[in-house]
Structure formats: C-alpha cells, structure tokens
C-alpha atoms as a PDB file:
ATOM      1  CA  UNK A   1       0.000   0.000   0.000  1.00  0.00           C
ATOM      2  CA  UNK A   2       1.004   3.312  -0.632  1.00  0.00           C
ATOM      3  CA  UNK A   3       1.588   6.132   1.986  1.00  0.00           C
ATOM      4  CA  UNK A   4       3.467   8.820   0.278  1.00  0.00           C
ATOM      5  CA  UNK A   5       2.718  12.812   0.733  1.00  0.00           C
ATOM      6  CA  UNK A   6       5.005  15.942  -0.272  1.00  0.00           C
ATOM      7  CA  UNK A   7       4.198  19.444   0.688  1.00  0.00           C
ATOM      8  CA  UNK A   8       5.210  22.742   0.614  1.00  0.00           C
ATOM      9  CA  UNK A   9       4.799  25.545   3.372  1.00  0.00           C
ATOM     10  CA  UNK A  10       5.470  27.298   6.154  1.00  0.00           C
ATOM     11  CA  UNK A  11       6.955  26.350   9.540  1.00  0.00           C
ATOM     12  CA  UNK A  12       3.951  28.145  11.905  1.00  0.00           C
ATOM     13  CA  UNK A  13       4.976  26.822  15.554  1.00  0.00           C
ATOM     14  CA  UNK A  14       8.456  26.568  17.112  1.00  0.00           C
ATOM     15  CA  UNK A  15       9.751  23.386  16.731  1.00  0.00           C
ATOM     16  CA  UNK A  16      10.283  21.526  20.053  1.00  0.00           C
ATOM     17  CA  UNK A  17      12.866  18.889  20.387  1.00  0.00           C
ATOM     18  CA  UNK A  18      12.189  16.124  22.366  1.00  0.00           C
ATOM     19  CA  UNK A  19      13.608  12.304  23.573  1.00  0.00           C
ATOM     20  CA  UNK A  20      11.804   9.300  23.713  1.00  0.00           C
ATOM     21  CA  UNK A  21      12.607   6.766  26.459  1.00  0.00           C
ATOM     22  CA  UNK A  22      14.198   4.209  24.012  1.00  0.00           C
ATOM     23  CA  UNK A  23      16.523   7.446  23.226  1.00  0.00           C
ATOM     24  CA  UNK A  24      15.377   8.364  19.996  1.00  0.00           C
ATOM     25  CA  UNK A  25      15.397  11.977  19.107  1.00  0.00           C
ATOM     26  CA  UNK A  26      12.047  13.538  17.659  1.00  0.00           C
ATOM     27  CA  UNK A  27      11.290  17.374  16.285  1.00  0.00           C
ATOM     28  CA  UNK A  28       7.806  18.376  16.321  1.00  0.00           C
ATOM     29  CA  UNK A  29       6.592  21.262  14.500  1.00  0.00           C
ATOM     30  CA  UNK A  30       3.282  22.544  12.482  1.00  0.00           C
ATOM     31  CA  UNK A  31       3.617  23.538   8.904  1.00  0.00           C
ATOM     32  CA  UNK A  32       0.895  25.704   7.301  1.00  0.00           C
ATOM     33  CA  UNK A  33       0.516  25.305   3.360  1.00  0.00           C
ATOM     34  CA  UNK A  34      -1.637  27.833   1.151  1.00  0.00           C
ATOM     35  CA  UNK A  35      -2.097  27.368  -2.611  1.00  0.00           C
ATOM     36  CA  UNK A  36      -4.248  27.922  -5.225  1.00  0.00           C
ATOM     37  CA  UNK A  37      -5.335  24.415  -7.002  1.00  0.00           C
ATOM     38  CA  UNK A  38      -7.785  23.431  -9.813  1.00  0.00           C
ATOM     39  CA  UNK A  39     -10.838  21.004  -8.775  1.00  0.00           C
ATOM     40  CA  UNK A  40     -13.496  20.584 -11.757  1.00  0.00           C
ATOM     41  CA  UNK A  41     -11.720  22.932 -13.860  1.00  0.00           C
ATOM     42  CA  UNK A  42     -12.085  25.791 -11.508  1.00  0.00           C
ATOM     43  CA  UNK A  43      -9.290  27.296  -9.067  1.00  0.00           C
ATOM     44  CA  UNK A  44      -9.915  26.372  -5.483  1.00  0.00           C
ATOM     45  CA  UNK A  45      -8.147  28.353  -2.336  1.00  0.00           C
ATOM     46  CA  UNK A  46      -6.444  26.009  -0.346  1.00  0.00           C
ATOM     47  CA  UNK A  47      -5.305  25.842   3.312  1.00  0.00           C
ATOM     48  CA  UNK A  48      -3.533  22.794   5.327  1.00  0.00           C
ATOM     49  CA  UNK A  49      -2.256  23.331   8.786  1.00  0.00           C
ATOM     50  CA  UNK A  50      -0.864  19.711   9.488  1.00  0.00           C
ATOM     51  CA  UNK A  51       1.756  18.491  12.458  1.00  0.00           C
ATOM     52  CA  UNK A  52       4.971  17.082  11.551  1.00  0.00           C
ATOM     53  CA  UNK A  53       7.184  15.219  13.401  1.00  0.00           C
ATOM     54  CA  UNK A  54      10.871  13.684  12.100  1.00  0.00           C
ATOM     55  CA  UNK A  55      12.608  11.156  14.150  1.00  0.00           C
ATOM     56  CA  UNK A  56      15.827   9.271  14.769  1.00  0.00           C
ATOM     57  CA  UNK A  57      19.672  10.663  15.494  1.00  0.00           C
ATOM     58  CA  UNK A  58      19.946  10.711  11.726  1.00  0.00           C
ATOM     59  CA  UNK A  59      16.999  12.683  10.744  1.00  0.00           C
ATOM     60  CA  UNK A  60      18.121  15.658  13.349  1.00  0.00           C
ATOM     61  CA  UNK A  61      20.747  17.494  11.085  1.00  0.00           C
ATOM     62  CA  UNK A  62      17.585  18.268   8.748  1.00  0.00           C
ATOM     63  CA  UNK A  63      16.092  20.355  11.848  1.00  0.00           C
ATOM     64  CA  UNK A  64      18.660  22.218  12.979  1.00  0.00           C
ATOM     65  CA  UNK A  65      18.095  25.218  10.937  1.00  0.00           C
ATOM     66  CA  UNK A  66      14.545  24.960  11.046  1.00  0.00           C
ATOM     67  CA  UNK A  67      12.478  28.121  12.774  1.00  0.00           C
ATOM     68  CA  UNK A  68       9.313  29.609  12.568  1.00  0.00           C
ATOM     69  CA  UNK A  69       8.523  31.466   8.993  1.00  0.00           C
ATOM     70  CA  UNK A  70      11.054  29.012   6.962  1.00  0.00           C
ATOM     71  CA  UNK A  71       9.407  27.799   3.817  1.00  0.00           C
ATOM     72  CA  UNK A  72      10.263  24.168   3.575  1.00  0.00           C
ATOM     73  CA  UNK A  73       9.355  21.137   1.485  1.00  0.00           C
ATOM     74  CA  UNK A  74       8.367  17.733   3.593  1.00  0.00           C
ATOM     75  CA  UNK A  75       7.992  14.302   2.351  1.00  0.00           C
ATOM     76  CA  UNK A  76       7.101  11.399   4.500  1.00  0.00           C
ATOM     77  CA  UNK A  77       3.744   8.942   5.161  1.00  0.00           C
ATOM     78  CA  UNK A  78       0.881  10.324   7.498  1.00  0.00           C
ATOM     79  CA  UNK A  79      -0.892   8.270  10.026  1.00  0.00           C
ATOM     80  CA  UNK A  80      -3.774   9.283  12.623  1.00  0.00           C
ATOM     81  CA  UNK A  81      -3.032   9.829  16.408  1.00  0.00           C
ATOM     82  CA  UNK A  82      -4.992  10.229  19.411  1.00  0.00           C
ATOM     83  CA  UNK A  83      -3.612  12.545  21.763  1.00  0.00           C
ATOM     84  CA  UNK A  84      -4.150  12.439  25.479  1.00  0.00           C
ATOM     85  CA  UNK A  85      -7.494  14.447  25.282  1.00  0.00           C
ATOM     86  CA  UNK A  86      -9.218  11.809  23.025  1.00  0.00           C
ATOM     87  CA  UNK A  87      -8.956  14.149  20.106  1.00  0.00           C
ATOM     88  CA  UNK A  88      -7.173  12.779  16.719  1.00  0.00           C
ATOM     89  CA  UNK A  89      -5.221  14.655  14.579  1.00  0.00           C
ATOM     90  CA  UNK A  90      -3.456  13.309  10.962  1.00  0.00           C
ATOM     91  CA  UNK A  91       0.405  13.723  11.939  1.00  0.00           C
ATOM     92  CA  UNK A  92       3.120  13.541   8.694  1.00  0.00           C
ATOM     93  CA  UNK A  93       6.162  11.786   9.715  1.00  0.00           C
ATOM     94  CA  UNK A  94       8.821  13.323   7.808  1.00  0.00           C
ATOM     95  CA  UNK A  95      11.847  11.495   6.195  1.00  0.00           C
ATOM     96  CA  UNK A  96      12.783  14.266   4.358  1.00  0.00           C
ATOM     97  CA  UNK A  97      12.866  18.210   4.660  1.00  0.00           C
ATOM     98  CA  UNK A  98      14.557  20.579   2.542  1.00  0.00           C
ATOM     99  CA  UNK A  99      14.982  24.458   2.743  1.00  0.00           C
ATOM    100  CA  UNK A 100      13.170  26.397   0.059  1.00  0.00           C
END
C-alpha cells in the first residue's frame, strides 16, 4: 500500500525537540501550506495546517536550521493519532525536509 505525501509551506509553531525513552530523538513542529489548485476545472483556495514530526539521530541534522517562517518542502507517510485528550489529529512523519 502506498503512503506517500510531499508538501510545501510554512513552519507556523516553534519546533520543540524532544527524547523518547528508548533514546530516539524527535522534532515536532506545524507547517501551514496555502495554494491555489484546480478542482473541476475551476481554481480552489487552499489551506492545510498539518503536524509534523521527524525522528531518529539521523533525521536531526535536517532540523537544525529549522524556525518559525522558513518555507520548507516535507515528504514522509501520514498516520492518525490520538492525543491524550481523546482528540485525533493526521500527523506527517517526515523522512525528508529541505529548505526552500
């Protein structure tokens, strides 16, 4: 099965840095994406405000420049997560971030 998404935007929360207990670094942070896209032939405003996290020792050098207003593109799978409150969110878990 196929779990694949790329976007574009802007970094719209601090990124917070964080350790699980198994040791495994993680970076948290919300990107907010706006573009204009065509659905039945007609241009449609869009708006996505999705969390991101990117994990493992590896994965930390492509956060280290990261702050709030950087326009970055972000590929990785989603999946669905219930926070402590009950309430679940779609999270993209990032393999790969680059500076635009």
């Amino acid at each position: 099965m196929t779990n694949r998404l790329v976007l574009t935007g802007t970094i719209a929360k601090h990124p917070k840095r964080s350790q699980s207990p198994a040791g495994i670094p993680h970076c948290h942070f919300v990107l907010e994406h706006r573009s204009v896209q065509r659905e039945a032939d007609l241009p449609r405003q869009i708006y996505c405000y999705i969390n991101v996290v990117i994990s493992g020792k590896g994965q930390q050098v492509l956060t280290q420049d990261l702050v709030v207003g950087s326009n970055i593109k972000v590929e990785g799978f989603i999946s669905y997560q219930t926070g402590r409150n009950g309430v679940g969110k779609l999270v993209l878990h990032a393999d790969h971030i680059d500076l635009i």
